[in-house]
C-alpha atoms as a PDB file:
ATOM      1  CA  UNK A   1      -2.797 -11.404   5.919  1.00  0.00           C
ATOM      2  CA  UNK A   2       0.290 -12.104   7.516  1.00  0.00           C
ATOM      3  CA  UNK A   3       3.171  -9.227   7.832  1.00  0.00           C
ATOM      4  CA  UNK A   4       5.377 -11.340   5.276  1.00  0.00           C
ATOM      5  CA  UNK A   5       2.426 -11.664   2.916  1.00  0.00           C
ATOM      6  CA  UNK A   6       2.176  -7.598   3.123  1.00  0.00           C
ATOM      7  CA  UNK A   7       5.445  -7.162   2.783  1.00  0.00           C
ATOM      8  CA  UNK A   8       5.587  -9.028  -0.248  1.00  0.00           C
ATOM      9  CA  UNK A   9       2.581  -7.442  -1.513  1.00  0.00           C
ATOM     10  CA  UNK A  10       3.960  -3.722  -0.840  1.00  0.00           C
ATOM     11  CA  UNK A  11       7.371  -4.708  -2.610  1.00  0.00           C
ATOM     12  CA  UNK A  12       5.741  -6.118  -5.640  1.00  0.00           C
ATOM     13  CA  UNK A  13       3.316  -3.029  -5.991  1.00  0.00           C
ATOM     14  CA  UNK A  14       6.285  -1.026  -5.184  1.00  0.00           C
ATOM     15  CA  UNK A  15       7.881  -2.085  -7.884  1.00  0.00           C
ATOM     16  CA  UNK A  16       5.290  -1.976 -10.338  1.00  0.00           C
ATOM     17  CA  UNK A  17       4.755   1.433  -9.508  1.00  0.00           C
ATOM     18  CA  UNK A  18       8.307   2.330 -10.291  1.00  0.00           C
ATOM     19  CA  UNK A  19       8.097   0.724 -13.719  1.00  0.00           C
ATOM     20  CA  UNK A  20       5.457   2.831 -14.408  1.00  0.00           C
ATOM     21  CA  UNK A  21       7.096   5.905 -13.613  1.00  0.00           C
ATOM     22  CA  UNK A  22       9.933   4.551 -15.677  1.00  0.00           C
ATOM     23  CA  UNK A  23       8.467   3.706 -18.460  1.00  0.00           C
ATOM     24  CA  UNK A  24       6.481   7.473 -18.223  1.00  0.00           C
ATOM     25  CA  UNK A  25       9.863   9.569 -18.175  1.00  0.00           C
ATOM     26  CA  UNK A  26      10.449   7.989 -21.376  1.00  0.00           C
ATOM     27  CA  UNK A  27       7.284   8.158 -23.210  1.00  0.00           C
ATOM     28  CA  UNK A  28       4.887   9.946 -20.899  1.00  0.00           C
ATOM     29  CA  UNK A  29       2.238   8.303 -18.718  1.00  0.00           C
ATOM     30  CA  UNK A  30      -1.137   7.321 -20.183  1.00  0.00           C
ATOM     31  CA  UNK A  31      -4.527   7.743 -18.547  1.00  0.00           C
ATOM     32  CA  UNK A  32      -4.574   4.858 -17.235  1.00  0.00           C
ATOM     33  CA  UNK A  33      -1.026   4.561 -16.272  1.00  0.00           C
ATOM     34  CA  UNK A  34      -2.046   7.061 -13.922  1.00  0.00           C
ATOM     35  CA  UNK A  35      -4.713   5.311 -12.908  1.00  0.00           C
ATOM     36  CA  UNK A  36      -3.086   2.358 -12.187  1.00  0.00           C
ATOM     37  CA  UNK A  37      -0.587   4.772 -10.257  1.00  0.00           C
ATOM     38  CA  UNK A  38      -3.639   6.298  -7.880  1.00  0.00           C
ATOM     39  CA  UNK A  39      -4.739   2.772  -7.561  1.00  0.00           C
ATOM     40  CA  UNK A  40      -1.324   1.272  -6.731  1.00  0.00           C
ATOM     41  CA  UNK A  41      -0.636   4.693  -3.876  1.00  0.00           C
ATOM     42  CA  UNK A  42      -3.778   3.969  -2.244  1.00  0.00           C
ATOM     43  CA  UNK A  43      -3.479   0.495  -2.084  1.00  0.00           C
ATOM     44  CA  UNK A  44       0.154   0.756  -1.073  1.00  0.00           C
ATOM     45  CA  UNK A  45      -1.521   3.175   1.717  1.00  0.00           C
ATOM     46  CA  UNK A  46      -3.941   0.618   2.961  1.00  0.00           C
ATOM     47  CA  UNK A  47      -1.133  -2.209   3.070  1.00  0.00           C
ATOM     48  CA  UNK A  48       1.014   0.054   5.241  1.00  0.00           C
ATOM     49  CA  UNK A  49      -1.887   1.108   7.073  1.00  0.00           C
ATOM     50  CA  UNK A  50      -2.542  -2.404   7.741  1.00  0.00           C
ATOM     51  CA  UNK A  51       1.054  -3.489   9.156  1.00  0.00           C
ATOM     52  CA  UNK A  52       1.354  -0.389  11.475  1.00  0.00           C
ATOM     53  CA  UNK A  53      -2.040  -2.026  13.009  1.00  0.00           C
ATOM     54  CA  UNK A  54      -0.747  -5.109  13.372  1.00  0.00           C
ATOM     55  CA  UNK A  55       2.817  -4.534  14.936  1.00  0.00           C
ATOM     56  CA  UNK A  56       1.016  -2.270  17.152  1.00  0.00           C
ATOM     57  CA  UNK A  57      -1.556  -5.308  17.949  1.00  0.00           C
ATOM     58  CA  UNK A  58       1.595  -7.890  18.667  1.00  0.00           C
ATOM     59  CA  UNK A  59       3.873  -4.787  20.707  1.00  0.00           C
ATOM     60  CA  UNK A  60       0.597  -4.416  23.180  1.00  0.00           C
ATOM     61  CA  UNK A  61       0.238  -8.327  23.390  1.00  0.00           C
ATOM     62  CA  UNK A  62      -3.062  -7.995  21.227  1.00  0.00           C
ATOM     63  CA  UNK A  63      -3.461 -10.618  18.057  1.00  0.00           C
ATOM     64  CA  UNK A  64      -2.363  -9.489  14.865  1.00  0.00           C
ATOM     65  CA  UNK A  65      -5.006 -11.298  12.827  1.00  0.00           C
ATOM     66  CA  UNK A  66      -7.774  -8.658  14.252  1.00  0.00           C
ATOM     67  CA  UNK A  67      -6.232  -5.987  12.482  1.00  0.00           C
ATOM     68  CA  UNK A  68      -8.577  -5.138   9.474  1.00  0.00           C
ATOM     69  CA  UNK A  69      -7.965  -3.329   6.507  1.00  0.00           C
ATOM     70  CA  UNK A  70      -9.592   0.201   6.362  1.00  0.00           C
ATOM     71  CA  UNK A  71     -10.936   2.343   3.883  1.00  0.00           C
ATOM     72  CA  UNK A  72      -9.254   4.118   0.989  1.00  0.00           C
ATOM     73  CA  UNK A  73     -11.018   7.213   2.007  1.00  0.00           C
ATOM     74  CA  UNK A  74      -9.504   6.411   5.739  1.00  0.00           C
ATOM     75  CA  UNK A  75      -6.099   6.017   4.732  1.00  0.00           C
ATOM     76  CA  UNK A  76      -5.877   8.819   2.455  1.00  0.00           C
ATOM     77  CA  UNK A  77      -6.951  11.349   5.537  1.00  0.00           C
ATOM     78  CA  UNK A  78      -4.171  10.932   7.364  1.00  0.00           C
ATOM     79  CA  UNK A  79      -1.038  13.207   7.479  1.00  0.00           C
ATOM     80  CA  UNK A  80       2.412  12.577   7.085  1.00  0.00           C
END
């Protein structure tokens, strides 16, 4: 995927994510509003995940297009 592709895909989950939380400080968050929430943070974690890889890829003269997505469970180990 290229970088503009995950760009657009992190802004459009972005967004949906804050409609969600909109929409929940007005009449509370359903179960699967926040499950659609967990799934929308982890994906959003993987897309990030997934750019970092491949600017680092281009910036050490690698190609971008071997980057590869990784694992929820990845993504969600690391630290801030």
């Amino acid at each position: 995927m290229a970088d503009e592709n995950l760009l657009q895909r992190i802004n459009a989950l972005s967004n949906e994510e804050h409609a969600l939380y909109e929409r929940g400080s007005h009449t509370g968050l359903t179960d699967e509003d926040r499950a659609r929430l967990r799934e929308i943070e982890l994906t959003l974690d993987q897309c990030w995940d997934l750019l970092r890889q491949r600017r680092a890829k281009r910036e050490f003269g690698q190609n971008p297009d071997d980057a590869e997505p990784r694992s929820s469970s990845t993504v969600e180990r690391y630290q801030g």
